[in-house]
Every structure is written in structure tokens, then in C-alpha cells.
C-alpha atoms as a PDB file:
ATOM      1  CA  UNK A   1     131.345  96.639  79.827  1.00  0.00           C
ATOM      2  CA  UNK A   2     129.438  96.756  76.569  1.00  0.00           C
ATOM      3  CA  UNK A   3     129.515  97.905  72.586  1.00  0.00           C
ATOM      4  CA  UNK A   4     128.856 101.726  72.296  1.00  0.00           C
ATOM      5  CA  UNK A   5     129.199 103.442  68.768  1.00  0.00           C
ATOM      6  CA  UNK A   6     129.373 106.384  67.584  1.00  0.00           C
ATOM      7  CA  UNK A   7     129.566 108.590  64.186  1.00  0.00           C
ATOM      8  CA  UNK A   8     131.729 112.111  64.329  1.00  0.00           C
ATOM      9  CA  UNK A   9     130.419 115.704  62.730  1.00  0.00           C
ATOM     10  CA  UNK A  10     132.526 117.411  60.354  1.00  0.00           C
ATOM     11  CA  UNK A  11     132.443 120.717  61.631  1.00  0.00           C
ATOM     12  CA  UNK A  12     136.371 120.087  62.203  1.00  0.00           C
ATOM     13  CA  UNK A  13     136.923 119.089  58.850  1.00  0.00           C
ATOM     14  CA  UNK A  14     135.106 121.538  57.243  1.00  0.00           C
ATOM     15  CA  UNK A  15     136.282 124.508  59.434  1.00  0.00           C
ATOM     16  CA  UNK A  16     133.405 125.427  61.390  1.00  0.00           C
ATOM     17  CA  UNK A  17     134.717 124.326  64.529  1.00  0.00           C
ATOM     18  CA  UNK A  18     136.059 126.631  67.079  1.00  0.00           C
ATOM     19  CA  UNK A  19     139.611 127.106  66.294  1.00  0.00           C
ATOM     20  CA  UNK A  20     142.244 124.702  67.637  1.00  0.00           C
ATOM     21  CA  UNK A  21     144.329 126.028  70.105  1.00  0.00           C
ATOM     22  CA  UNK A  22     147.660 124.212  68.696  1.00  0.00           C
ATOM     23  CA  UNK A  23     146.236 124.427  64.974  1.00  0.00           C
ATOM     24  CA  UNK A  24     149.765 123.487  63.505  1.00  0.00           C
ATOM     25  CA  UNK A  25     149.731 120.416  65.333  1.00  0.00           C
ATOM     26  CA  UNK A  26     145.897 119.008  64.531  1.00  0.00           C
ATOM     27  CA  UNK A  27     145.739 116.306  61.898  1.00  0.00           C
ATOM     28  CA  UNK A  28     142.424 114.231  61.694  1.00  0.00           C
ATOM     29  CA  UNK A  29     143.443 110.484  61.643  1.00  0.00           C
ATOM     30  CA  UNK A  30     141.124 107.873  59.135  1.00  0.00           C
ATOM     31  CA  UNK A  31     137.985 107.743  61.864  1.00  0.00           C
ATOM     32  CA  UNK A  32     138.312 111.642  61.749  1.00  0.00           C
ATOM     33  CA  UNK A  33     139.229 111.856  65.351  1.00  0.00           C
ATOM     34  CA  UNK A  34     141.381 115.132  66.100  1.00  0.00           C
ATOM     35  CA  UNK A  35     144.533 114.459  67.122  1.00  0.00           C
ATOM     36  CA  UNK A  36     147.828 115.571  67.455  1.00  0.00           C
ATOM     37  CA  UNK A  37     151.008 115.650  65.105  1.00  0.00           C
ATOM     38  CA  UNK A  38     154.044 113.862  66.813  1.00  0.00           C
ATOM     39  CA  UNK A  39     152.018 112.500  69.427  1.00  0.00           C
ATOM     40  CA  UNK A  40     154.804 111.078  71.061  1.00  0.00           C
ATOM     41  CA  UNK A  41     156.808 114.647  71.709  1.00  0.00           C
ATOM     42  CA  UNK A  42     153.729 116.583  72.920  1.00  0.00           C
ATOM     43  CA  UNK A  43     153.183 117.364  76.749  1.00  0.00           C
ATOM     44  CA  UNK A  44     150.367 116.117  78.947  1.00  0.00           C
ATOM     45  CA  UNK A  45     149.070 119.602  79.581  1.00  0.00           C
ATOM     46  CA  UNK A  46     148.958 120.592  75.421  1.00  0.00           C
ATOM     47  CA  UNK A  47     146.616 116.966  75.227  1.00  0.00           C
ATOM     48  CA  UNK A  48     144.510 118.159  77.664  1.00  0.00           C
ATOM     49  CA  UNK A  49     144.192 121.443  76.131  1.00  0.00           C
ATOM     50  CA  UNK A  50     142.933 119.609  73.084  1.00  0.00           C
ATOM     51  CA  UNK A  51     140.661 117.513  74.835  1.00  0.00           C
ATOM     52  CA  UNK A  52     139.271 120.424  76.488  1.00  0.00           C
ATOM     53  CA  UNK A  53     138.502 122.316  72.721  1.00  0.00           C
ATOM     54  CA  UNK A  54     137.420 118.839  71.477  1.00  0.00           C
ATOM     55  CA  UNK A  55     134.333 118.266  73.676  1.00  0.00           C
ATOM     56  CA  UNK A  56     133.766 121.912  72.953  1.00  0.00           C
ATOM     57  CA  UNK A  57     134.559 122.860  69.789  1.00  0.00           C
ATOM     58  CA  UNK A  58     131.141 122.933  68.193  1.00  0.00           C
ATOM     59  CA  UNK A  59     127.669 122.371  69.351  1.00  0.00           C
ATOM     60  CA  UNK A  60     127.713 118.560  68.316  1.00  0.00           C
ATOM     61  CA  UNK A  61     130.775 117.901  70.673  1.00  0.00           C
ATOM     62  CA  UNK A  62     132.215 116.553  68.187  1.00  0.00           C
ATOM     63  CA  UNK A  63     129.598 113.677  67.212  1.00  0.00           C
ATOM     64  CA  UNK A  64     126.484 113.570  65.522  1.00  0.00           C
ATOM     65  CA  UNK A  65     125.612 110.448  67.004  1.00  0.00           C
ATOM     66  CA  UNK A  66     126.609 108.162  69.408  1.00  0.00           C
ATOM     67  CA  UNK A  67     124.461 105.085  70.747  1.00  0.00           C
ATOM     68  CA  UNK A  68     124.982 102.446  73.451  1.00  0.00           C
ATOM     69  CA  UNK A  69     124.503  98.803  71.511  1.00  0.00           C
ATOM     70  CA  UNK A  70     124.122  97.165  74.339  1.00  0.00           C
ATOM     71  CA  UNK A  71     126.644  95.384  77.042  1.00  0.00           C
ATOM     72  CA  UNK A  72     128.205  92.043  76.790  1.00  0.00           C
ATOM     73  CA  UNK A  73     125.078  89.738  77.244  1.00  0.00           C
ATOM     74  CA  UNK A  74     122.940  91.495  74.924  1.00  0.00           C
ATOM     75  CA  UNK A  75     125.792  91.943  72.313  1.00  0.00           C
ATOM     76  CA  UNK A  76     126.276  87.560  72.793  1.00  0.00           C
ATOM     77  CA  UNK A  77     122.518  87.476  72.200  1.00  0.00           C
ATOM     78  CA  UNK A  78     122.497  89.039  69.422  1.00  0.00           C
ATOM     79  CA  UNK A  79     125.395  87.037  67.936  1.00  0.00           C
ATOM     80  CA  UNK A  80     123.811  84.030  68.987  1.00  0.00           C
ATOM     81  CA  UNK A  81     121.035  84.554  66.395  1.00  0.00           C
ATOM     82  CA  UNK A  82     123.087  85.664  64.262  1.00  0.00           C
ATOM     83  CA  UNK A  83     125.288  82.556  64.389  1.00  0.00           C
ATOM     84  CA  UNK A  84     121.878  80.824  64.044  1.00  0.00           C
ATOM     85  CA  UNK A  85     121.564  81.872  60.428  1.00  0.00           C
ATOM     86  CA  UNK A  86     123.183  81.513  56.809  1.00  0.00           C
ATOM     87  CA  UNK A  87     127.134  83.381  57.428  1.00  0.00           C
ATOM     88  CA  UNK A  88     126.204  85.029  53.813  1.00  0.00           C
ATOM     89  CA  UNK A  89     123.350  86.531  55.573  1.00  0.00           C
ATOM     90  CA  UNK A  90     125.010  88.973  57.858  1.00  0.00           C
ATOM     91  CA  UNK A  91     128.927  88.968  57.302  1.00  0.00           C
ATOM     92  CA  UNK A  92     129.002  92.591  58.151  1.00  0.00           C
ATOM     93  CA  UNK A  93     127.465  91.940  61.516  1.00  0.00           C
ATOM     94  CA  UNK A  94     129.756  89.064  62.681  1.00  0.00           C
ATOM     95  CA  UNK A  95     133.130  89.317  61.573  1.00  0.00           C
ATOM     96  CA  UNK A  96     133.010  93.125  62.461  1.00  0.00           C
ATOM     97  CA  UNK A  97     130.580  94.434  64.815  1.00  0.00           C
ATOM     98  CA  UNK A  98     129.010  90.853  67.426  1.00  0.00           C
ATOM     99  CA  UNK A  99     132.168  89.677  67.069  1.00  0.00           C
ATOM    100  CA  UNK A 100     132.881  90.439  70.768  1.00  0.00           C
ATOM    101  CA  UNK A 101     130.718  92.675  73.164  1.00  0.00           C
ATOM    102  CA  UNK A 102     133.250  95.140  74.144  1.00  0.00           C
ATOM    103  CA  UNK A 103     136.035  95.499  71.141  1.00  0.00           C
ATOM    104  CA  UNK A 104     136.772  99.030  70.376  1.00  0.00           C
ATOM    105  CA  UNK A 105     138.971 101.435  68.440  1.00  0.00           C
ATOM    106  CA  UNK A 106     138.092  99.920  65.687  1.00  0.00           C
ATOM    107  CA  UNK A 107     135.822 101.250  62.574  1.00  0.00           C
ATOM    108  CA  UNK A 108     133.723 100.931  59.667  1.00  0.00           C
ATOM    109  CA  UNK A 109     134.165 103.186  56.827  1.00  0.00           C
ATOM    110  CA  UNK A 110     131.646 104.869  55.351  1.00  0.00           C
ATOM    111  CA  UNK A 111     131.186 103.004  51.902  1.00  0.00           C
ATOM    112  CA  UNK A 112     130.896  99.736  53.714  1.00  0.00           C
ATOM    113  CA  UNK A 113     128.209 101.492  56.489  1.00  0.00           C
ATOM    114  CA  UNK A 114     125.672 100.866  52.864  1.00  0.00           C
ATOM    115  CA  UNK A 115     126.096  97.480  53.163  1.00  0.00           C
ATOM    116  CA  UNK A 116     125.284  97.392  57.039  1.00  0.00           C
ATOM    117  CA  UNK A 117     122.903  99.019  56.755  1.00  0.00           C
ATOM    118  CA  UNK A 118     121.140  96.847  54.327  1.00  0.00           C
ATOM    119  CA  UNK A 119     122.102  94.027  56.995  1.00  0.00           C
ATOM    120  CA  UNK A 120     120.913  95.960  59.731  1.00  0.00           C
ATOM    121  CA  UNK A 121     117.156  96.389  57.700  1.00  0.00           C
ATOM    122  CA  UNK A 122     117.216  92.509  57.222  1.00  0.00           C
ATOM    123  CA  UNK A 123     117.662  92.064  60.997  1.00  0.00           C
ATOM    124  CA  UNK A 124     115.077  94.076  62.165  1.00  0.00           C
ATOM    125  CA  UNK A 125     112.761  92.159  60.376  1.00  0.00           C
ATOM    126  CA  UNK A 126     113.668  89.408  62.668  1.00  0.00           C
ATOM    127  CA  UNK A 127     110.137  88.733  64.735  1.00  0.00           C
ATOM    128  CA  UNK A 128     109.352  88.117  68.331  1.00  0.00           C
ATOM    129  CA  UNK A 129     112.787  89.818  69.408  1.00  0.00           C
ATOM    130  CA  UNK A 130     112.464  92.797  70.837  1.00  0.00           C
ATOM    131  CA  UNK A 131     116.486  92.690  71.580  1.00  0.00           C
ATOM    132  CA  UNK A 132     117.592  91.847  68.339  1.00  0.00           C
ATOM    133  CA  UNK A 133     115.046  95.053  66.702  1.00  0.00           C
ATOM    134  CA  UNK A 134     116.275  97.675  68.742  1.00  0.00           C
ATOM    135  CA  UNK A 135     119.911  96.808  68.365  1.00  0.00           C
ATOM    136  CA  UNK A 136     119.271  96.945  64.154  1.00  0.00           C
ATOM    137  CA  UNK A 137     117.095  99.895  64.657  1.00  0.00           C
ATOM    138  CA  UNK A 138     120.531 101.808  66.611  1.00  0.00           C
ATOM    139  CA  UNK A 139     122.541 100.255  63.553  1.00  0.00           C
ATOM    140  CA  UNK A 140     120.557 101.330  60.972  1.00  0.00           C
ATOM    141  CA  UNK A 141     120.117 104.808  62.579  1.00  0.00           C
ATOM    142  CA  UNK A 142     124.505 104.512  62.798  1.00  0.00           C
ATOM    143  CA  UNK A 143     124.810 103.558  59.253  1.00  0.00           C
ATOM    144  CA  UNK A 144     122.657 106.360  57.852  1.00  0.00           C
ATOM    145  CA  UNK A 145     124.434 108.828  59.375  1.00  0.00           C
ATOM    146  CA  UNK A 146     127.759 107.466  58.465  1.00  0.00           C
ATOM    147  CA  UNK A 147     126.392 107.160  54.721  1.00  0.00           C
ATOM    148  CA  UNK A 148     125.384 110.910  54.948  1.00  0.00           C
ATOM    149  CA  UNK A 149     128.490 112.270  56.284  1.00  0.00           C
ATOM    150  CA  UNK A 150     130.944 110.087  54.955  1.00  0.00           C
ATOM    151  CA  UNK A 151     132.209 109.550  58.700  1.00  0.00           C
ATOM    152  CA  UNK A 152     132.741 105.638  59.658  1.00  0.00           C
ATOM    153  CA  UNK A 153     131.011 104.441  62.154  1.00  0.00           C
ATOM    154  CA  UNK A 154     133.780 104.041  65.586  1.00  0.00           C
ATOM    155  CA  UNK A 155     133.434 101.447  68.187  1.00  0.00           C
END
């Protein structure tokens, strides 16, 4: 178990992705995942159709990046650090991404991925912790992307 994250292309949203095989049914929900309309009414066989032209409908699979932050026991040693300094310092950090080492299906949108970013860069300055670098190094590498895109960053 562990923390992986990831930031989505928008070759859907902009219509450069291979076409949808159910295209009145594909709505992109507020992490831009592809999904489908009326969820609850569609077959098994039309979801796996879509997950089939999801992981290849363009050359990005659907992501422009996705890292591993780490798994449990790294994620709780980087929140114990965290916890070590001022709350003010890194709010970001703790109440939505150390908060627990394997949460997920949850997001941060892309105007809040400035300010982790900006926590991220204060981390990394952090010495004498090779752990604690590398995980603001992936973050910082997230939260650029996200800014760029738009696209939240999905845990």
C-alpha cells in the first residue's frame, strides 16, 4: 500500500483523443477522468469497452504524469517532519496530501497545485533528508504540471 499521484492530459478534452466508442455517453467528471453518463444503467461489457479506449486513446494513456510518493512508512515519515514544524508552514501538505499514506480518489485542483507547489519548494530545502527531498522534488514536478494544464493533481 502507498500514495501514488498522478496528473491527466487533455487530449480528451480538447478532442485529440481517439474517438470514444460510446461518444454520447462520455462526460469528463471534475478530476477530468472519462466516464460514463448514467453510470448506473450501463453494462459491464460497454465499461470495459471504455476502459479499453481509455488506456489507449492517445499516446499519453491518458496521463501526463503519474509518480509513486512513496508507501505507508515513507508517507508517515514524511508527516512526521512535517508535524515537527509550524502547521502555517505546510497546511497544503498535511490536511490534504500526508494526511494518511494510502487515501485516494481524492484531488487537488489546479489553482491550489500553486500553492503546493510553493510548499513543496520550501520542503525540499529541508537538509540531511534524502526522503523528505525526493518526495518534494515528485510534488513539485506534480504541481507544475497540474499548474500548466489546469488538470488537478489525483491521488
Amino acid at each position: 500500500m502507498g500514495l501514488d499521484a498522478s496528473v491527466r492530459c487533455n487530449c480528451i478534452k480538447h478532442g485529440v483523443a481517439a474517438p470514444h466508442p460510446f461518444p454520447n455517453l462520455l462526460r469528463l467528471d471534475e478530476t477530468g477522468e472519462p466516464i460514463l453518463e448514467s453510470a448506473d444503467e450501463i453494462s459491464l461489457d460497454i465499461w470495459l469497452e471504455h476502459d479499453r479506449w481509455f488506456r489507449r486513446s492517445c499516446s499519453h494513456g491518458g496521463y501526463l504524469l503519474q509518480k509513486r510518493l512513496g508507501n505507508y512508512a515513507l508517507i508517515g515519515h514524511v508527516r512526521s517532519r512535517i508535524e515537527l514544524m509550524p502547521h502555517h508552514a505546510f497546511p497544503l501538505l498535511r490536511e490534504r496530501v500526508v494526511y494518511s499514506g494510502v487515501h485516494a480518489g481524492d484531488f487537488i485542483k489546479a489553482s491550489d497545485s500553486v500553492r503546493l507547489l510553493e510548499e513543496a519548494q520550501r520542503l525540499r530545502q529541508i537538509p540531511d533528508d534524502a526522503i523528505l527531498q525526493q518526495f518534494a522534488t515528485d510534488l513539485i514536478e506534480l504541481a507544475k504540471v497540474s499548474v500548466a494544464t489546469g488538470n488537478p493533481i489525483v491521488f
